[in-house]
PDB file of N, CA and C in Angstrom:
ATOM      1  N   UNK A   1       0.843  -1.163   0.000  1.00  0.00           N
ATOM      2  CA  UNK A   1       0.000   0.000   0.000  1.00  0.00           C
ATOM      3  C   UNK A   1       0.893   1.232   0.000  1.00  0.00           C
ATOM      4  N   UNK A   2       0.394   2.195  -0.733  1.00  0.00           N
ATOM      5  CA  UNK A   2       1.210   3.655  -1.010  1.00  0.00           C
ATOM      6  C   UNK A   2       0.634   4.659   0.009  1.00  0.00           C
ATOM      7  N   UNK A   3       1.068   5.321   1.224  1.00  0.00           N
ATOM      8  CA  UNK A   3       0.540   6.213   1.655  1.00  0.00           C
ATOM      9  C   UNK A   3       1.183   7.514   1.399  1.00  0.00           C
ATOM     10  N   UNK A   4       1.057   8.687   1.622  1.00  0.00           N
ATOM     11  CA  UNK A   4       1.519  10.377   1.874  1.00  0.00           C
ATOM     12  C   UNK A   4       1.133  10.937   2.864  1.00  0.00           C
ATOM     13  N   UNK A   5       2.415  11.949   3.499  1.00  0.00           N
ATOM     14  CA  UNK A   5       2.126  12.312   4.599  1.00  0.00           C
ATOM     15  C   UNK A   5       2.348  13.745   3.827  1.00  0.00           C
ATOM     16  N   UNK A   6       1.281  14.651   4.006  1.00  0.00           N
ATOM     17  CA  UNK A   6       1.078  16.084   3.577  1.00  0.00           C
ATOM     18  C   UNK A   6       2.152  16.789   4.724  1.00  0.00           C
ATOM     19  N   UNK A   7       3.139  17.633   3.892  1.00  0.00           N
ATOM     20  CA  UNK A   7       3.970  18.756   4.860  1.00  0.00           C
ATOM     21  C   UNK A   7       4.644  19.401   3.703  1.00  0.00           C
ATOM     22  N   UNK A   8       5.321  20.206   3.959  1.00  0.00           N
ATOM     23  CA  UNK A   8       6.519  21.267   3.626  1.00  0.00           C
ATOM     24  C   UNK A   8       8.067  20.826   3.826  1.00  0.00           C
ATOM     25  N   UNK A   9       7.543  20.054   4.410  1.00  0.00           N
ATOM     26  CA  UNK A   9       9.435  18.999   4.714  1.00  0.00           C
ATOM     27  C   UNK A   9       9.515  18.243   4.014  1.00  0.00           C
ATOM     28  N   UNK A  10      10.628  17.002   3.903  1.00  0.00           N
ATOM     29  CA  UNK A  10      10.988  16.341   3.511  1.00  0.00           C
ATOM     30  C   UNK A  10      10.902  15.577   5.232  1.00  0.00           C
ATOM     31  N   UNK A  11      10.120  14.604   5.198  1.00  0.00           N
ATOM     32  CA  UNK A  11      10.481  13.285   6.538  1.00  0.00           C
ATOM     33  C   UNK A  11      10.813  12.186   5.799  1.00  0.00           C
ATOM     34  N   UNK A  12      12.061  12.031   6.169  1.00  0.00           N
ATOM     35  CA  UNK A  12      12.276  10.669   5.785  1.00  0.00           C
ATOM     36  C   UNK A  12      13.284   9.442   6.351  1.00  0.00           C
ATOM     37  N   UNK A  13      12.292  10.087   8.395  1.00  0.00           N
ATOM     38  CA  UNK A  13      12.868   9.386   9.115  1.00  0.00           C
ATOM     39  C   UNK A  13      11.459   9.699  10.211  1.00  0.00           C
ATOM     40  N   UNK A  14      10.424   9.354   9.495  1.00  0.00           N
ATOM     41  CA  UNK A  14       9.102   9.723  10.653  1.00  0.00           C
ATOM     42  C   UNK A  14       9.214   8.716  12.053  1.00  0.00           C
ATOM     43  N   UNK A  15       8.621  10.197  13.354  1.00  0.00           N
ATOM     44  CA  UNK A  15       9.115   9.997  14.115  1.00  0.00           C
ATOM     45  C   UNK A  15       7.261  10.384  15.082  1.00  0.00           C
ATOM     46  N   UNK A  16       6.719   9.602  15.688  1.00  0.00           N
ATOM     47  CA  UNK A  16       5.249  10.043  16.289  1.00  0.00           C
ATOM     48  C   UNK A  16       5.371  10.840  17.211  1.00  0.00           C
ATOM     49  N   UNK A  17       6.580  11.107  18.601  1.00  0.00           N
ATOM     50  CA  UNK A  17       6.603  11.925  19.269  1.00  0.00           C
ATOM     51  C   UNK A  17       6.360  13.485  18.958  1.00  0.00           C
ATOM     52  N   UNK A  18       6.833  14.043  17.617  1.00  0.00           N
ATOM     53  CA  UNK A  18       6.955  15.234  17.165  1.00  0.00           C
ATOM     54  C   UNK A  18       5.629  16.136  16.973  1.00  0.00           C
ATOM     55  N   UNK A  19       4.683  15.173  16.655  1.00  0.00           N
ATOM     56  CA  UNK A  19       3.363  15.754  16.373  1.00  0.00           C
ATOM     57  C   UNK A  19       2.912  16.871  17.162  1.00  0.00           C
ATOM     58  N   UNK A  20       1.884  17.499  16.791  1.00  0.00           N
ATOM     59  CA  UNK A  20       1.367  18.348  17.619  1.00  0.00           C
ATOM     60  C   UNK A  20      -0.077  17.249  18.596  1.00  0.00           C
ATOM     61  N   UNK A  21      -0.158  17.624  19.516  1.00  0.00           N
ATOM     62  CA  UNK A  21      -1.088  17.079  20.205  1.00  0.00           C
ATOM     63  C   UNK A  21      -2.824  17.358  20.581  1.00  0.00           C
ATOM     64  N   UNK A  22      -3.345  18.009  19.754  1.00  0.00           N
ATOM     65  CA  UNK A  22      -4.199  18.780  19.451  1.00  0.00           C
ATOM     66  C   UNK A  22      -4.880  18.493  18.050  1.00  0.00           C
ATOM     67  N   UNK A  23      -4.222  17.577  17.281  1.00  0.00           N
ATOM     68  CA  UNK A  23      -5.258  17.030  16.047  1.00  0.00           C
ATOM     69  C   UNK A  23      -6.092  15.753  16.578  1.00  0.00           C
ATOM     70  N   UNK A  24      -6.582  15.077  15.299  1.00  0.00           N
ATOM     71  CA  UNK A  24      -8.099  14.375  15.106  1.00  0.00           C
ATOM     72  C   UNK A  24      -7.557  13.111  16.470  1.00  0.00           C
ATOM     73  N   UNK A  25      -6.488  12.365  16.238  1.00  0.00           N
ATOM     74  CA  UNK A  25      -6.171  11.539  16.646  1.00  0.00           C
ATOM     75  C   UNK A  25      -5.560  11.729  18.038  1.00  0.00           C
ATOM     76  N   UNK A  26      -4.571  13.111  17.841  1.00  0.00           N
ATOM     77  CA  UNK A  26      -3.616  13.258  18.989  1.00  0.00           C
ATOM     78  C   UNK A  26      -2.219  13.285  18.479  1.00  0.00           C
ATOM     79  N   UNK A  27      -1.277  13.290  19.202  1.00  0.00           N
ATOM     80  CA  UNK A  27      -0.160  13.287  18.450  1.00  0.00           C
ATOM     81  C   UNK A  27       0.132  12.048  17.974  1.00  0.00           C
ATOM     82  N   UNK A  28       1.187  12.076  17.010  1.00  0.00           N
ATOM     83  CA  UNK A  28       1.184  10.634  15.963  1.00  0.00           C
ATOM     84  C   UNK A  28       1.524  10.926  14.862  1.00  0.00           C
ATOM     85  N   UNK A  29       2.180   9.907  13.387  1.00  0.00           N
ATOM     86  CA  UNK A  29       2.377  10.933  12.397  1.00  0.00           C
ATOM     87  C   UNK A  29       1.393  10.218  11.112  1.00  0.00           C
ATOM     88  N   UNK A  30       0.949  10.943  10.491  1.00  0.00           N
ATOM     89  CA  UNK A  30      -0.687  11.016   9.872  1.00  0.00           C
ATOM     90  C   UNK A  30      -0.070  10.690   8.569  1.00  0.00           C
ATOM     91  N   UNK A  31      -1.215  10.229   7.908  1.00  0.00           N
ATOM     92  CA  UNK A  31      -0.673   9.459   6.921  1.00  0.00           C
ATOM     93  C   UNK A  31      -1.929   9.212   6.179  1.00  0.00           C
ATOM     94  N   UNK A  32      -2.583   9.271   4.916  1.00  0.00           N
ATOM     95  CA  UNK A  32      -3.423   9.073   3.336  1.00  0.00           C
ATOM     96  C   UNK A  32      -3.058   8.124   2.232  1.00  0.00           C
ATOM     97  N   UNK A  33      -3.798   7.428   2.213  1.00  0.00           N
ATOM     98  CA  UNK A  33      -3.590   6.661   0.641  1.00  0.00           C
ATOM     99  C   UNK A  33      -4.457   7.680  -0.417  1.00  0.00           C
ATOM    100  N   UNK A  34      -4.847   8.957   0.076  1.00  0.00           N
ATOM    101  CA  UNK A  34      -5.322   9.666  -0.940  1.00  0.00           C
ATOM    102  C   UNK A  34      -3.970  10.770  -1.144  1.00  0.00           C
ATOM    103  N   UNK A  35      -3.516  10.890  -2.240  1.00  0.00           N
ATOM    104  CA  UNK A  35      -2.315  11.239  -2.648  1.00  0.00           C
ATOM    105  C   UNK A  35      -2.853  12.917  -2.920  1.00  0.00           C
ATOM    106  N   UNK A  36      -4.236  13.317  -3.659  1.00  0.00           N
ATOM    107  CA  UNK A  36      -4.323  14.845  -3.107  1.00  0.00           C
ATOM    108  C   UNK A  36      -4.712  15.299  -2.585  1.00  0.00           C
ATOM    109  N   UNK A  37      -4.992  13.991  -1.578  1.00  0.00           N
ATOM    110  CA  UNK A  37      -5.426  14.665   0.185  1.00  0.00           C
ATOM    111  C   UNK A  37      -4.088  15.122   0.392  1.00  0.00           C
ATOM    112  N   UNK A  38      -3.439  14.470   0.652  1.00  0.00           N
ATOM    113  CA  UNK A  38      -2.272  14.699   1.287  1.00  0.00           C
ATOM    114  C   UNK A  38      -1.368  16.473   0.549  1.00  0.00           C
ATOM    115  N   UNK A  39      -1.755  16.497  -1.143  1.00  0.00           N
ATOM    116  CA  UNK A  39      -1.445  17.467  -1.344  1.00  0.00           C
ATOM    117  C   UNK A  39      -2.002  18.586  -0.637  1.00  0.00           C
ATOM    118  N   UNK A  40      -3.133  18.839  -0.791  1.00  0.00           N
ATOM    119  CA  UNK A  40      -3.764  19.601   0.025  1.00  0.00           C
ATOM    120  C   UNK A  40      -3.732  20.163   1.514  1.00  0.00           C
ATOM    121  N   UNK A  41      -3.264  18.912   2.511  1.00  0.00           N
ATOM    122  CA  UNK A  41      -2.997  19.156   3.503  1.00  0.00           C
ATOM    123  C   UNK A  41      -1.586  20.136   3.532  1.00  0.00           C
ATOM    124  N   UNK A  42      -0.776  19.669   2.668  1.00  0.00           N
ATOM    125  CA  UNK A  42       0.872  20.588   2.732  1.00  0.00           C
ATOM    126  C   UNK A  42       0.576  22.059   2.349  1.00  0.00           C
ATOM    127  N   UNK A  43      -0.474  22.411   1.406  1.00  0.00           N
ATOM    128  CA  UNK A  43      -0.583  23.719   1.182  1.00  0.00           C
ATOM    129  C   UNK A  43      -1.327  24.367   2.018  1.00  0.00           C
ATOM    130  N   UNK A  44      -2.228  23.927   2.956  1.00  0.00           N
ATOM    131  CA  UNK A  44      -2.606  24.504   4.079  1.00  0.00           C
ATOM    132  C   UNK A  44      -2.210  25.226   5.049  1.00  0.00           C
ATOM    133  N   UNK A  45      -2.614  26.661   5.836  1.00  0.00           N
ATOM    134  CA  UNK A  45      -1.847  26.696   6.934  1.00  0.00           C
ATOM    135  C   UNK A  45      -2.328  25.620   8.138  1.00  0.00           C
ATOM    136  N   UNK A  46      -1.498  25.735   9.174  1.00  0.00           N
ATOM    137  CA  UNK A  46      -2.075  24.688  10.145  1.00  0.00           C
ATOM    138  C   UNK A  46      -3.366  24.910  10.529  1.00  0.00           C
ATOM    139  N   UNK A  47      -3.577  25.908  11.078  1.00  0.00           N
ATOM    140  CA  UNK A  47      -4.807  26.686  11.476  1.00  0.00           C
ATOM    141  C   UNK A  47      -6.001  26.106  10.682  1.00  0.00           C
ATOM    142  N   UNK A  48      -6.063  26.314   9.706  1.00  0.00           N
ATOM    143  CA  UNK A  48      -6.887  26.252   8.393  1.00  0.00           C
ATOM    144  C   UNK A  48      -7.077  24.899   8.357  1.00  0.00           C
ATOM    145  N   UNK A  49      -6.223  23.995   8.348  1.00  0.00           N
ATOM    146  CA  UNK A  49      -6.079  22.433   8.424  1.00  0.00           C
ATOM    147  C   UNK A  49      -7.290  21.754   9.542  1.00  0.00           C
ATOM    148  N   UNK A  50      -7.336  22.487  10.715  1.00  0.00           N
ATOM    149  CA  UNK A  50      -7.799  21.928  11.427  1.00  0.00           C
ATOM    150  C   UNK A  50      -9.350  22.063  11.405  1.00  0.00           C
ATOM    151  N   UNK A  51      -9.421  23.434  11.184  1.00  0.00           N
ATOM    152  CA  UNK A  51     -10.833  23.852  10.996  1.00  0.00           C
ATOM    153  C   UNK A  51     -11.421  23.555   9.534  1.00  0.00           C
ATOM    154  N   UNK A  52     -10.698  22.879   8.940  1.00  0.00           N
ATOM    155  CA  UNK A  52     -11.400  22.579   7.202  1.00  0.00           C
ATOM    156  C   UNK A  52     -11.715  20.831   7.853  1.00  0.00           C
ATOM    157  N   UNK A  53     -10.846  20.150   8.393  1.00  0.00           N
ATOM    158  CA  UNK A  53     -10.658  18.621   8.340  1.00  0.00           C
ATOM    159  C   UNK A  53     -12.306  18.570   9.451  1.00  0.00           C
ATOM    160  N   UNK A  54     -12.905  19.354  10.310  1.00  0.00           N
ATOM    161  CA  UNK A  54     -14.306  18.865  10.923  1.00  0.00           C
ATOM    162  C   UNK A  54     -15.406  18.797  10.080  1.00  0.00           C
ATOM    163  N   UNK A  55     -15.032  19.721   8.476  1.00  0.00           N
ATOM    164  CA  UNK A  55     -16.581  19.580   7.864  1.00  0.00           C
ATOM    165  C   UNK A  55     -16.255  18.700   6.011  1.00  0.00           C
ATOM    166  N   UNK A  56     -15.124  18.337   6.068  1.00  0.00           N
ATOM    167  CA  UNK A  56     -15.067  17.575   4.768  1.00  0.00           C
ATOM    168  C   UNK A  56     -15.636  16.249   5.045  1.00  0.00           C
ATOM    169  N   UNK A  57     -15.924  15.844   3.769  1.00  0.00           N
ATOM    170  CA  UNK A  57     -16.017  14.361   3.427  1.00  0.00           C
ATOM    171  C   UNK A  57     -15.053  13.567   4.165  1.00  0.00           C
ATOM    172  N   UNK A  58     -15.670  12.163   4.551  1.00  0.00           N
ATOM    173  CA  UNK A  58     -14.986  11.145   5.040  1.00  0.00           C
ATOM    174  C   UNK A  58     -13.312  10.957   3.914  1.00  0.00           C
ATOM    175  N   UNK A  59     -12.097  10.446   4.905  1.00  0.00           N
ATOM    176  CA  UNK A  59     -11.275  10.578   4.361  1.00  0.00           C
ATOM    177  C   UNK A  59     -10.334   9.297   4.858  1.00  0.00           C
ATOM    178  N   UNK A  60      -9.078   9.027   4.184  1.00  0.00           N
ATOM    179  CA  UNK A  60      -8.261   7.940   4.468  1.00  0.00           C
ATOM    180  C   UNK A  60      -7.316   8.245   5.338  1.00  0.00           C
ATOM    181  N   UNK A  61      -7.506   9.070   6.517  1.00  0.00           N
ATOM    182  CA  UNK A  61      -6.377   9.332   7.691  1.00  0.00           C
ATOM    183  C   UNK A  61      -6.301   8.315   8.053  1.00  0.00           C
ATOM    184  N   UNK A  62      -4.781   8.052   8.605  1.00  0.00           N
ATOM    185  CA  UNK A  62      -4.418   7.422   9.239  1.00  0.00           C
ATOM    186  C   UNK A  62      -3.204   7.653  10.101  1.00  0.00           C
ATOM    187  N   UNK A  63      -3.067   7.229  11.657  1.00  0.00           N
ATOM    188  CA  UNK A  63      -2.519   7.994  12.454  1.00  0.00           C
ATOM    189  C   UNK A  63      -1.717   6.858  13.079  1.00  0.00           C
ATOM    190  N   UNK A  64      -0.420   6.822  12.865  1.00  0.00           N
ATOM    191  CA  UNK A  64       0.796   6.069  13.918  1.00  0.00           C
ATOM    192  C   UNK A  64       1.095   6.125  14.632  1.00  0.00           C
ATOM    193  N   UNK A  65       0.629   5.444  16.307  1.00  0.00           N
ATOM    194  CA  UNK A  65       1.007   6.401  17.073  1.00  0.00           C
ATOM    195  C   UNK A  65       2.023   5.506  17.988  1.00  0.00           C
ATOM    196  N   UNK A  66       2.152   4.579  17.283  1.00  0.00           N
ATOM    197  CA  UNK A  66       3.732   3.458  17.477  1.00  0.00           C
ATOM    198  C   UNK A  66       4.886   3.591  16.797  1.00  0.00           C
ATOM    199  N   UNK A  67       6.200   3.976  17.622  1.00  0.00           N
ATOM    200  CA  UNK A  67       7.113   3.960  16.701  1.00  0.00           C
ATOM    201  C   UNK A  67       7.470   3.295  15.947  1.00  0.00           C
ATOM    202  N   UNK A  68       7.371   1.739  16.934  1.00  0.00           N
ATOM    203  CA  UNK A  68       7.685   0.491  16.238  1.00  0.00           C
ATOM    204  C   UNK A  68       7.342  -0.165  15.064  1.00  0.00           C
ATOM    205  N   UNK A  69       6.044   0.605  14.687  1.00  0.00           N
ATOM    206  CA  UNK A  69       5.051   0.694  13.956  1.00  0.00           C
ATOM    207  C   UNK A  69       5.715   1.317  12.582  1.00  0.00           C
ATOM    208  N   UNK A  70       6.070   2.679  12.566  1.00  0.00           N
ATOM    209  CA  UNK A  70       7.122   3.103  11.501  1.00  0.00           C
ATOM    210  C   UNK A  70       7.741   2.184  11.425  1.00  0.00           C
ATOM    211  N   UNK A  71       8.751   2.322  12.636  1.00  0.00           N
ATOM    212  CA  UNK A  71      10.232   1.476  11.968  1.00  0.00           C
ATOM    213  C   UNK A  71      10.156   0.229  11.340  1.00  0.00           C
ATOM    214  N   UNK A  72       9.017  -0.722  11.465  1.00  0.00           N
ATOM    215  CA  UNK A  72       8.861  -1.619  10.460  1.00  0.00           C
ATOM    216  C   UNK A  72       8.322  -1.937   9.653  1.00  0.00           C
ATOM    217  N   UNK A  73       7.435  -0.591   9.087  1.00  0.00           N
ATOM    218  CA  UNK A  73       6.344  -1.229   8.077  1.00  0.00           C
ATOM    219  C   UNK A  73       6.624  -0.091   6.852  1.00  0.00           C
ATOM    220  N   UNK A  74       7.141   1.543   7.193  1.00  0.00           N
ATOM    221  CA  UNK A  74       7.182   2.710   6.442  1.00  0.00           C
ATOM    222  C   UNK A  74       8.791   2.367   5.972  1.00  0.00           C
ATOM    223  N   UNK A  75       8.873   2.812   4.706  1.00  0.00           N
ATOM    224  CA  UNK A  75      10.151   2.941   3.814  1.00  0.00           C
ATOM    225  C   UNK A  75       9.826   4.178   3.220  1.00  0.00           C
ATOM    226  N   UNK A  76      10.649   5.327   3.157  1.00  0.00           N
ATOM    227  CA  UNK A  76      10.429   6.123   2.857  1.00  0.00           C
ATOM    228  C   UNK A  76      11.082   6.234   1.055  1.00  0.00           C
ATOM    229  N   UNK A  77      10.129   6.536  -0.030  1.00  0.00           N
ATOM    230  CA  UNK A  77      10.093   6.464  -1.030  1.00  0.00           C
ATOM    231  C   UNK A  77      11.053   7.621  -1.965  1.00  0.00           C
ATOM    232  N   UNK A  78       9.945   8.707  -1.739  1.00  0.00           N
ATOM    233  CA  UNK A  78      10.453  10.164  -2.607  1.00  0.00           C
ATOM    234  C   UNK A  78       9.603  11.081  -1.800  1.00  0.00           C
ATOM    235  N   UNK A  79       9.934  12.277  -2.355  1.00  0.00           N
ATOM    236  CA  UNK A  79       9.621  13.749  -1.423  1.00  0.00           C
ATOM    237  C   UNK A  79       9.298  14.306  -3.239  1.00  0.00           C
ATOM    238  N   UNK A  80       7.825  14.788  -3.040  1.00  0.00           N
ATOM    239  CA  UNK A  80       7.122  15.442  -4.145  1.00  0.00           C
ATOM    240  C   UNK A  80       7.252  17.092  -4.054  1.00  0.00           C
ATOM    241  N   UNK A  81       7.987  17.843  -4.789  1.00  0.00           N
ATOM    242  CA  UNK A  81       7.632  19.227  -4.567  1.00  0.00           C
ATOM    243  C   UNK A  81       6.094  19.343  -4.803  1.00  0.00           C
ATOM    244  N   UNK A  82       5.830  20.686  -4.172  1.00  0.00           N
ATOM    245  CA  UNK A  82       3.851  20.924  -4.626  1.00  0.00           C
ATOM    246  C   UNK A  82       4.063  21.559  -5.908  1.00  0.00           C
ATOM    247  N   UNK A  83       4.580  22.185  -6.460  1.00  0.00           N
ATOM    248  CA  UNK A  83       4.595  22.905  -7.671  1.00  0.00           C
ATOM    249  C   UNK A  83       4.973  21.646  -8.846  1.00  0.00           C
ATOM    250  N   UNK A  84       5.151  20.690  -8.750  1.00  0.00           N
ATOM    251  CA  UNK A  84       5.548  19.488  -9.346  1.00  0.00           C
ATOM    252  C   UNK A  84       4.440  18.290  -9.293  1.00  0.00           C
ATOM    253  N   UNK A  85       3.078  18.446  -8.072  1.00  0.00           N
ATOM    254  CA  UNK A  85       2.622  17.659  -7.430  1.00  0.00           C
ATOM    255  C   UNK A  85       1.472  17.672  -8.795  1.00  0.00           C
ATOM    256  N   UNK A  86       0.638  16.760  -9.156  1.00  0.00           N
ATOM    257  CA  UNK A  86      -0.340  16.523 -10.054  1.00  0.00           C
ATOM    258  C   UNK A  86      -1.631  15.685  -9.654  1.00  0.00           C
TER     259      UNK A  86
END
């Protein structure tokens, strides 16, 4: 399975402690098999993120909130610029 994690960074050593603790799940690092969900989320401000994600359509979040969990199942692929993103 292909997931995306929407940001402005490059992670490509995801880590669940870092999160903010105040989204859907809690802290954890979030993750879509919808590829322009995930675009979408990176062009967002945070702010905006939070208050758009209570009234959209059902969606493919998904939230890690095991490290162990990364470290054995996520391989980190490629890093998409948004101006490149389709």
């Amino acid at each position: 399975m292909k997931v995306f994690h929407g940001t402005t960074l490059i992670v490509d050593t995801p880590l669940v402690g870092v999160g903010r603790k105040n989204l859907d799940f809690g802290e954890g690092f979030y993750l879509t098999s919808i590829r322009q969900q995930a675009i979408e989320w990176a062009q967002r401000t945070r702010d905006e993120a939070l208050i758009r994600l209570q009234y959209e359509k059902p969606n493919n979040q998904i939230c890690l909130i095991r490290q162990e969990l990364i470290d054995k199942f996520l391989v980190f692929k490629e890093a998409i610029l948004l101006n490149d993103a389709k």
